[in-house]
N, C-alpha and C. Protein backbone atom coordinates (compact mmCIF):
# COMPACT_ATOMS: atom_id res chain seq x y z
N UNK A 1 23.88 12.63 101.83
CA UNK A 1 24.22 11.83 100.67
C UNK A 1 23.00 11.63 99.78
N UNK A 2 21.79 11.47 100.32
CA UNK A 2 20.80 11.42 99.80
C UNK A 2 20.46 12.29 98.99
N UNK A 3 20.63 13.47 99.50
CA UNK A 3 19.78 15.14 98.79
C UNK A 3 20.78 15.50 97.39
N UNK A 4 22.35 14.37 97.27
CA UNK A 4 22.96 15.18 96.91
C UNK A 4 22.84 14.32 95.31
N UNK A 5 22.39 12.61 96.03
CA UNK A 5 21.93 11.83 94.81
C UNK A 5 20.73 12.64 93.73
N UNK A 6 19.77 12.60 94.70
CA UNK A 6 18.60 13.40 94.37
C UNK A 6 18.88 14.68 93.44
N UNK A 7 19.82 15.52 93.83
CA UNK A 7 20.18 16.51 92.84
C UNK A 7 21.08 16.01 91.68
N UNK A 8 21.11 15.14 91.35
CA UNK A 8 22.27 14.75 90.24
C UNK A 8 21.09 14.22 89.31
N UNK A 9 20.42 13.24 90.35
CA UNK A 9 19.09 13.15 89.33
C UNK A 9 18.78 13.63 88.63
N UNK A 10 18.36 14.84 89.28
CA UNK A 10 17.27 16.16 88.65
C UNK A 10 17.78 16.53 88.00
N UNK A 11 19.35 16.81 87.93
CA UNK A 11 20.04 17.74 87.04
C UNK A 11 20.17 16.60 85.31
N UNK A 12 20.75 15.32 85.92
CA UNK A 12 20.59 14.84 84.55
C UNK A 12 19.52 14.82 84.24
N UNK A 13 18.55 14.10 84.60
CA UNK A 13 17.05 13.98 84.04
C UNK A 13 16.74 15.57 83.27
N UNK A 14 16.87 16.40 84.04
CA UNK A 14 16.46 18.21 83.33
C UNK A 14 17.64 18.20 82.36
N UNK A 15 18.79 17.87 82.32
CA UNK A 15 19.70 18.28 80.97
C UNK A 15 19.51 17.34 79.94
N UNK A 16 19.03 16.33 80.11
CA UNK A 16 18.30 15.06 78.98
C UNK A 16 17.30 15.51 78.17
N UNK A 17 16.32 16.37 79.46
CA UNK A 17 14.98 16.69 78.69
C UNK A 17 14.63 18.02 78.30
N UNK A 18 15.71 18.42 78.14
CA UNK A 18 15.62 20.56 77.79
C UNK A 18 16.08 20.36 76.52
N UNK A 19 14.91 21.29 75.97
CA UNK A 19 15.43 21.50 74.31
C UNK A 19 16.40 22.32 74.09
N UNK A 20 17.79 22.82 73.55
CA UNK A 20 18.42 23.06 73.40
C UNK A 20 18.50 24.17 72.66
N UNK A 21 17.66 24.46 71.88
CA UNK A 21 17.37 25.51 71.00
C UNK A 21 17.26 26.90 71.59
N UNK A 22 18.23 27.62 70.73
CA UNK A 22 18.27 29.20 70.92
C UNK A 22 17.45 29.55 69.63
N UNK A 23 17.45 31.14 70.16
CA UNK A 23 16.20 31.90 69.50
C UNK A 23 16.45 31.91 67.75
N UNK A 24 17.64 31.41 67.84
CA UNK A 24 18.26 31.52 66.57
C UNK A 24 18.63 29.98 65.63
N UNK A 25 18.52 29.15 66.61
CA UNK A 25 17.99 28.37 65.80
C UNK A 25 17.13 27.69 65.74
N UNK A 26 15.63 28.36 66.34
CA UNK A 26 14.59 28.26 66.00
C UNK A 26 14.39 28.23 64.98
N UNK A 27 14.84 29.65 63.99
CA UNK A 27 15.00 30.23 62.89
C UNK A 27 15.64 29.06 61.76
N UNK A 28 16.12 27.78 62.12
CA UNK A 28 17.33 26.97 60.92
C UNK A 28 16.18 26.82 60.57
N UNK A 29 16.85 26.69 59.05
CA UNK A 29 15.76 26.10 57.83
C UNK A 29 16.04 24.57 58.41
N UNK A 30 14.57 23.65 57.70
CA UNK A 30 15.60 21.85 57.83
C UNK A 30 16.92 21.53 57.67
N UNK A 31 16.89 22.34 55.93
CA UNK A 31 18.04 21.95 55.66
C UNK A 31 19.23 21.97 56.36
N UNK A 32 19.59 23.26 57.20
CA UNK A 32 20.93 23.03 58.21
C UNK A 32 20.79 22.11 59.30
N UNK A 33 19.34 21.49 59.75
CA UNK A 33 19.72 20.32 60.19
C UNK A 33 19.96 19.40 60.21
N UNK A 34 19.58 19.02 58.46
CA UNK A 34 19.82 18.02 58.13
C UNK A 34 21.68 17.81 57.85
N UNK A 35 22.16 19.19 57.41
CA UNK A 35 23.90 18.86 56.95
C UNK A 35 24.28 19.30 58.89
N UNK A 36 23.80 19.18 59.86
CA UNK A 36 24.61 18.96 61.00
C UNK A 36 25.12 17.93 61.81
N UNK A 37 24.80 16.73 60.85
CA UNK A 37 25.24 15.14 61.33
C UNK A 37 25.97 14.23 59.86
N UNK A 38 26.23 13.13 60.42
CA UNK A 38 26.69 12.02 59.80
C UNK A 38 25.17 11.64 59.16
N UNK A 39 24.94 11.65 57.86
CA UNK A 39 23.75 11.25 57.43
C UNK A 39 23.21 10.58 56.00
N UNK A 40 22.58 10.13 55.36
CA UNK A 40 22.62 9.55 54.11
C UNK A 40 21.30 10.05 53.62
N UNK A 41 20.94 11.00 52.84
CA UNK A 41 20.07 11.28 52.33
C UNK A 41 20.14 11.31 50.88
N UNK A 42 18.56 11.04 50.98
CA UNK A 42 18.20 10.56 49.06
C UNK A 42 17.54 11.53 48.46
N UNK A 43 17.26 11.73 47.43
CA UNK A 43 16.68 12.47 46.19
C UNK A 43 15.67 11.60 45.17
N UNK A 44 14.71 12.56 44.72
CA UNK A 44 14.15 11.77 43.28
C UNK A 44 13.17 12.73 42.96
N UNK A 45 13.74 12.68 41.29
CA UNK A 45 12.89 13.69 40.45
C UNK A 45 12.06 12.94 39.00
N UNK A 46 11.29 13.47 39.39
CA UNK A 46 10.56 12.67 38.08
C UNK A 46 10.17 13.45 36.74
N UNK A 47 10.51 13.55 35.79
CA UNK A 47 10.16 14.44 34.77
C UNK A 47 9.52 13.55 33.29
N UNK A 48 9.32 14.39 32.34
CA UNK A 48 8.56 14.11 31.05
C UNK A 48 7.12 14.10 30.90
N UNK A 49 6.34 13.45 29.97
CA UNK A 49 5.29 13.67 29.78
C UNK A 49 4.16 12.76 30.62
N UNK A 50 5.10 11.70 30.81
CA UNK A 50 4.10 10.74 32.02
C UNK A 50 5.19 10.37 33.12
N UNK A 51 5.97 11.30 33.40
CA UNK A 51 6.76 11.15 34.65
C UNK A 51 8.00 9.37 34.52
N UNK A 52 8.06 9.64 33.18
CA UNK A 52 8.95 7.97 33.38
C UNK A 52 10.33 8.36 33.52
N UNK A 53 10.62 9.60 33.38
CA UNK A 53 12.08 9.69 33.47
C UNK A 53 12.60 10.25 35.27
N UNK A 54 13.94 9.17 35.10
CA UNK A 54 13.75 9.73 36.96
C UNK A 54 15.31 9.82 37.13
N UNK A 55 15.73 10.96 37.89
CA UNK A 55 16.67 10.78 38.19
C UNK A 55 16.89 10.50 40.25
N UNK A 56 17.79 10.05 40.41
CA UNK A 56 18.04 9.49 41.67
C UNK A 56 19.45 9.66 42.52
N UNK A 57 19.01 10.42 43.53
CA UNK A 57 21.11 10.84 44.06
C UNK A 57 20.41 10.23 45.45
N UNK A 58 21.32 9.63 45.99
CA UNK A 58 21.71 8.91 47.24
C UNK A 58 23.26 9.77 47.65
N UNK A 59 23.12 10.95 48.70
CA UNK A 59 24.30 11.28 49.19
C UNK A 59 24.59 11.20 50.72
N UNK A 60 25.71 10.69 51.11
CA UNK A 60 26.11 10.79 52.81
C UNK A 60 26.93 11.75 52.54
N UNK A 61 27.00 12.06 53.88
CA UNK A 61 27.21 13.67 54.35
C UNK A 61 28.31 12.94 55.95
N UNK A 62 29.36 13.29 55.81
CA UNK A 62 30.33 12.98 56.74
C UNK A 62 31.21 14.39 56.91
N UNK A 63 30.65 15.22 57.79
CA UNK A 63 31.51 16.09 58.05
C UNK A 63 31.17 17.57 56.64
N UNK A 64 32.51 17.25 56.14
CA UNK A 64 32.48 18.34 54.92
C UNK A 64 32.52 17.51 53.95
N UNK A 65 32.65 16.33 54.18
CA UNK A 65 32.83 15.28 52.60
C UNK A 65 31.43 14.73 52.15
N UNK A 66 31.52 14.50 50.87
CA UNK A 66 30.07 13.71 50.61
C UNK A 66 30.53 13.00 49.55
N UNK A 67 29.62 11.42 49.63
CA UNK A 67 30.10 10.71 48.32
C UNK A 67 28.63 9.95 48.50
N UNK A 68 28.66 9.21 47.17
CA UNK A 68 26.64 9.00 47.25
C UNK A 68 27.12 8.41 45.26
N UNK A 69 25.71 8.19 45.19
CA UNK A 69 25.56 7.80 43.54
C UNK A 69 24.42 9.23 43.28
N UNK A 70 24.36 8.92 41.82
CA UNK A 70 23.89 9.68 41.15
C UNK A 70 22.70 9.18 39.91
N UNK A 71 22.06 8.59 40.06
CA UNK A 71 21.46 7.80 38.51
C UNK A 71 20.71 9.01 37.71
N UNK A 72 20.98 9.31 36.15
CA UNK A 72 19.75 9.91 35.61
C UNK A 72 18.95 8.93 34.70
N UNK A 73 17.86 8.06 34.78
CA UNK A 73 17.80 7.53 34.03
C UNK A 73 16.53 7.70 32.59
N UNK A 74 16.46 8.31 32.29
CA UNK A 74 15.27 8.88 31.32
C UNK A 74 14.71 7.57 30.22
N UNK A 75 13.40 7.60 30.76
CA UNK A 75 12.70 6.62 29.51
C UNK A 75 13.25 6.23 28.29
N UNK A 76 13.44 4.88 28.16
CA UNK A 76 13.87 4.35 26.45
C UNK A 76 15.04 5.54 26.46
N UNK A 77 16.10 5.99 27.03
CA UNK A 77 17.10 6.87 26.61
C UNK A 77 18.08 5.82 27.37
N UNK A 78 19.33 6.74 26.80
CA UNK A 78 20.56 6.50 27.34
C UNK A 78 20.69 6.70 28.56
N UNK A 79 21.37 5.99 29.55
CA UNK A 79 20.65 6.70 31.69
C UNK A 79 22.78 7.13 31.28
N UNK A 80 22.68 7.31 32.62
CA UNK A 80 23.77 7.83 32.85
C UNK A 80 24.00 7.65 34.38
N UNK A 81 24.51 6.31 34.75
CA UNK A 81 24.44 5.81 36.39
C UNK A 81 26.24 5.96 36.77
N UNK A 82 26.38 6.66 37.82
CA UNK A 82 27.20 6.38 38.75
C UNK A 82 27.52 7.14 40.23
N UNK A 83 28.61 7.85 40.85
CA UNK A 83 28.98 8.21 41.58
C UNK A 83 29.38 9.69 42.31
N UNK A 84 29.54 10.45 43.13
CA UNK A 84 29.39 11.90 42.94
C UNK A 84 30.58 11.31 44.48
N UNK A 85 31.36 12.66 44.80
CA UNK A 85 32.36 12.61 45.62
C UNK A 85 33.00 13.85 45.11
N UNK A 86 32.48 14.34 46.90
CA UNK A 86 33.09 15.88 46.76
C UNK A 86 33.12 16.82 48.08
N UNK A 87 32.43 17.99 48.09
CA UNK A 87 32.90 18.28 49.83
C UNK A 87 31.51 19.69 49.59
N UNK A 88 31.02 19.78 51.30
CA UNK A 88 29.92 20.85 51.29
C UNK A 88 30.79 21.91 52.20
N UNK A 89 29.97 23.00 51.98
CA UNK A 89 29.97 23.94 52.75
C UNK A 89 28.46 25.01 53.26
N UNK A 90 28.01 24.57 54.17
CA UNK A 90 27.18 24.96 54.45
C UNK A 90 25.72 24.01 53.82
N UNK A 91 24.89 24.53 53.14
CA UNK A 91 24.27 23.60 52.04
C UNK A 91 24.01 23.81 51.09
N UNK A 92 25.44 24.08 50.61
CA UNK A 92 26.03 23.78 49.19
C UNK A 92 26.98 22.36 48.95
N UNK A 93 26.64 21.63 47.86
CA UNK A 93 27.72 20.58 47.63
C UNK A 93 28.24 21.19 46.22
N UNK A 94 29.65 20.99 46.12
CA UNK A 94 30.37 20.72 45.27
C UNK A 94 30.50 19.20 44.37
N UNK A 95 30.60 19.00 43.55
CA UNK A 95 31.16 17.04 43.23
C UNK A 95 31.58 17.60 42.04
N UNK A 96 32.36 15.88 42.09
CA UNK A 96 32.50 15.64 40.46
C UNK A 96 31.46 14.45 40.45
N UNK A 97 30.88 14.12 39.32
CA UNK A 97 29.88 12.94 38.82
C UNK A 97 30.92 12.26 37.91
N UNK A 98 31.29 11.36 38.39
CA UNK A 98 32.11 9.99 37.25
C UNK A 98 30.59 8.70 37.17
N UNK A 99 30.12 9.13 35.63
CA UNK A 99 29.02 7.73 35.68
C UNK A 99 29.40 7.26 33.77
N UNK A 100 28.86 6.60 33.52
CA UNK A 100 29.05 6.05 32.41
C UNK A 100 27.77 6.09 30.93
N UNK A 101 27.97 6.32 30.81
CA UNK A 101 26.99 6.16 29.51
C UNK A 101 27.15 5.89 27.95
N UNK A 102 26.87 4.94 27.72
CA UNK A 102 27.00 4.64 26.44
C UNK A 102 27.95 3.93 26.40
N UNK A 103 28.02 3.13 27.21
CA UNK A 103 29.38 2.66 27.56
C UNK A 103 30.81 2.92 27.72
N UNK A 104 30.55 4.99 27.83
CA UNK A 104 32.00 5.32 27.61
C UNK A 104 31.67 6.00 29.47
N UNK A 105 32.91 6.18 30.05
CA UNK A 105 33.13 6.75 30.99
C UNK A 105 33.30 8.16 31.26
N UNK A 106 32.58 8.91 32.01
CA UNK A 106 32.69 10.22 31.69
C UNK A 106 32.88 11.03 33.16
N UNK A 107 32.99 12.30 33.22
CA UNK A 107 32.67 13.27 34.38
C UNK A 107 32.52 14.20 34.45
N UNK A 108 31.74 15.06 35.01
CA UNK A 108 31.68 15.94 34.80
C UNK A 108 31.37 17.18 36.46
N UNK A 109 31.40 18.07 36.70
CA UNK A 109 31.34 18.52 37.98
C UNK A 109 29.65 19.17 38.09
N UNK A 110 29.02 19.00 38.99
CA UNK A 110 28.23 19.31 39.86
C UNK A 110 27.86 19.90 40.50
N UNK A 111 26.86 20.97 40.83
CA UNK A 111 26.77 21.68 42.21
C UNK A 111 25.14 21.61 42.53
N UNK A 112 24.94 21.35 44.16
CA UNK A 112 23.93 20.92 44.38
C UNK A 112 23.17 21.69 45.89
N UNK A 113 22.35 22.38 46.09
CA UNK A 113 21.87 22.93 47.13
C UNK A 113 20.80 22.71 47.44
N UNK A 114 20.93 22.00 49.35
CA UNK A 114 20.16 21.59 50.12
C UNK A 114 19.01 22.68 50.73
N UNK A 115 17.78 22.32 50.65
CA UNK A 115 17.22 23.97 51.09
C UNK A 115 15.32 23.16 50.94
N UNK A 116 14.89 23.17 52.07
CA UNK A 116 13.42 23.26 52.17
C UNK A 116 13.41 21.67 51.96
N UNK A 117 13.89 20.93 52.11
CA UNK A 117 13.86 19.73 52.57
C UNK A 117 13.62 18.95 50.93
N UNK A 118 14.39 19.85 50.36
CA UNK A 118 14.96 19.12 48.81
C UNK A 118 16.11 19.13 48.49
N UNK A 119 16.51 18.77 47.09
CA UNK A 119 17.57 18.86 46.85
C UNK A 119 17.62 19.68 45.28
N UNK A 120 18.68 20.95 45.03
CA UNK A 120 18.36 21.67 43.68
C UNK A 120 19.82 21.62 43.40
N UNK A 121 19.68 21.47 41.96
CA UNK A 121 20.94 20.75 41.18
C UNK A 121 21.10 22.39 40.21
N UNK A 122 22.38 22.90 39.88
CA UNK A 122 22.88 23.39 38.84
C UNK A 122 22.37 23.05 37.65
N UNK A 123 22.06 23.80 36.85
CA UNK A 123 21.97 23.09 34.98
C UNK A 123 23.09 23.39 34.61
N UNK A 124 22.93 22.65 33.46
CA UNK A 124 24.51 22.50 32.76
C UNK A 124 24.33 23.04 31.52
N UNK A 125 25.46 24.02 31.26
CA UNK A 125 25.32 24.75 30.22
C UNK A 125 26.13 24.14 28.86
N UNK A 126 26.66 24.28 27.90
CA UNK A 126 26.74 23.19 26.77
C UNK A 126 28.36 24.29 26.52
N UNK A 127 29.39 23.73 26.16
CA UNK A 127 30.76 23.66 26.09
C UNK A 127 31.02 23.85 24.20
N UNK A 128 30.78 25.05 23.30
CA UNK A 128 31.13 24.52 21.54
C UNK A 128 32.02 23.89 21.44
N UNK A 129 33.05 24.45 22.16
CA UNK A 129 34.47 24.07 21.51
C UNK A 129 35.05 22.65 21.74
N UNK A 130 34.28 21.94 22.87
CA UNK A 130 34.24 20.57 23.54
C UNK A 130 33.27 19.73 23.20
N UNK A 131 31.88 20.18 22.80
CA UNK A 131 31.02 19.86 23.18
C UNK A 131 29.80 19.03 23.97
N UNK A 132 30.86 19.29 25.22
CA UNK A 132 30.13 18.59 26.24
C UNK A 132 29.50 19.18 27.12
N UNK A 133 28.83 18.98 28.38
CA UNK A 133 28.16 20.18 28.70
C UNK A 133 29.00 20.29 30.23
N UNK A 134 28.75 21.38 30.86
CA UNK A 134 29.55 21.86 31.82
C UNK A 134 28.78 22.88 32.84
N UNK A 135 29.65 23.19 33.73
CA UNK A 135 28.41 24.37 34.88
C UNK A 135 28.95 25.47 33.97
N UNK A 136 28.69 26.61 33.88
CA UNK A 136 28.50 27.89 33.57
C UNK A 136 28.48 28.70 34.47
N UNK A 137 28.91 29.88 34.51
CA UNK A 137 28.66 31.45 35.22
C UNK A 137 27.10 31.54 35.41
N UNK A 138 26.76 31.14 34.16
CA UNK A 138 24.94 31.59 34.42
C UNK A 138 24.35 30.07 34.92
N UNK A 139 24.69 29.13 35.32
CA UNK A 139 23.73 28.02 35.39
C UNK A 139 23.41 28.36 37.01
N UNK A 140 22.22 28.07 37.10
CA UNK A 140 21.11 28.55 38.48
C UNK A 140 20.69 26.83 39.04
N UNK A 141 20.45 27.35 40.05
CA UNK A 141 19.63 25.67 41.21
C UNK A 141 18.37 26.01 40.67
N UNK A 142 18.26 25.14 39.32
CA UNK A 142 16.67 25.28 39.04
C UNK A 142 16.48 23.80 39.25
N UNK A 143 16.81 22.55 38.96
CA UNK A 143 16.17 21.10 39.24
C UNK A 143 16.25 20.93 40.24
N UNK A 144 15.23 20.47 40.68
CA UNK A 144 14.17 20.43 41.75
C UNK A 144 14.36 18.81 41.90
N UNK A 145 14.78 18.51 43.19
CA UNK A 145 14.06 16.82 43.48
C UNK A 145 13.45 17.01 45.09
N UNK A 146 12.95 15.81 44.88
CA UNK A 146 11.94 15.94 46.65
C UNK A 146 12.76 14.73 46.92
N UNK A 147 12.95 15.13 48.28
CA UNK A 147 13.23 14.08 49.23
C UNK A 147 12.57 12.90 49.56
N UNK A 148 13.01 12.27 49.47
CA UNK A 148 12.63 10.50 49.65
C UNK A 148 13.50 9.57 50.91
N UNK A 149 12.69 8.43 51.30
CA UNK A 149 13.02 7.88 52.24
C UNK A 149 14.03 7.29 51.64
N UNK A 150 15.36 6.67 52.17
CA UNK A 150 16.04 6.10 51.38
C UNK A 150 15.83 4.48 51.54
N UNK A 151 16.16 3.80 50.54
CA UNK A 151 16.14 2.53 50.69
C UNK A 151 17.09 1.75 51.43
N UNK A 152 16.34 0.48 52.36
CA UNK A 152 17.34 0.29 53.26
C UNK A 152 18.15 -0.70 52.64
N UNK A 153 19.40 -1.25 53.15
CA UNK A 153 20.56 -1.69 52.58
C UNK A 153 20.24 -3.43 52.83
């Protein structure tokens, strides 16, 4: 009875403390470890001539769903604060952005890719016939934000 405690030991204690990792996912970038849990990660980019303009995404990650805020708020400008809710695949997000500005309510869709322990946003290409702006065929993950600790609640 003894030898057999003793081996249950060993076996949990050794399956507690073995790293788990195959040769292959040695190889994950952060980023897929970061979209392999329930998690809330933040963003922040700072742009202009003395860095006053900032934008700010707070997104949780539940599965394939994600919902989070979005702030852009640019110096002495109009900001544009609200909400993003939408679904990933892999680390890509999809959303729509419903935020407000100018006091009118707006939305517009989103795409956002997780990669090197940032976050890179779609540009938005400009709509004549609407003239609002929108993703495009040609818009690329060029904005850049760095990851930030998030603030606690």
């Amino acid at each position: 009875m003894k030898y057999a405690v003793v081996i249950l030991l060993a076996f949990v204690f050794t399956s507690c403390n073995t790293d788990h990792k195959t040769g292959s996912a040695d190889a994950q970038t952060d980023s897929a470890v970061l979209l392999t849990q329930e998690k809330t990660l933040c963003f922040l980019r700072l742009e202009g001539a003395s860095k006053r303009d900032s934008s700010i995404i707070h997104i949780k990650i539940n599965g394939d769903s994600i919902d989070g805020t979005f702030n852009h708020l640019p110096y002495e400008k109009d900001s544009r604060k609200g909400t993003i809710a939408g679904t990933r695949k892999d680390d890509t997000i999809r959303a729509l952005w419903s935020f407000m500005q100018e006091g009118m309510n707006d939305t517009i869709s989103v795409e956002f890719l997780i990669k090197d322990d940032a976050l890179y946003q779609k540009t938005f290409g400009f709509d004549k016939n609407t003239g609002r702006q929108k993703l495009t065929d040609t818009s690329t993950f060029s904005i850049k934000y760095r990851a930030v600790d998030c603030p606690s609640s």
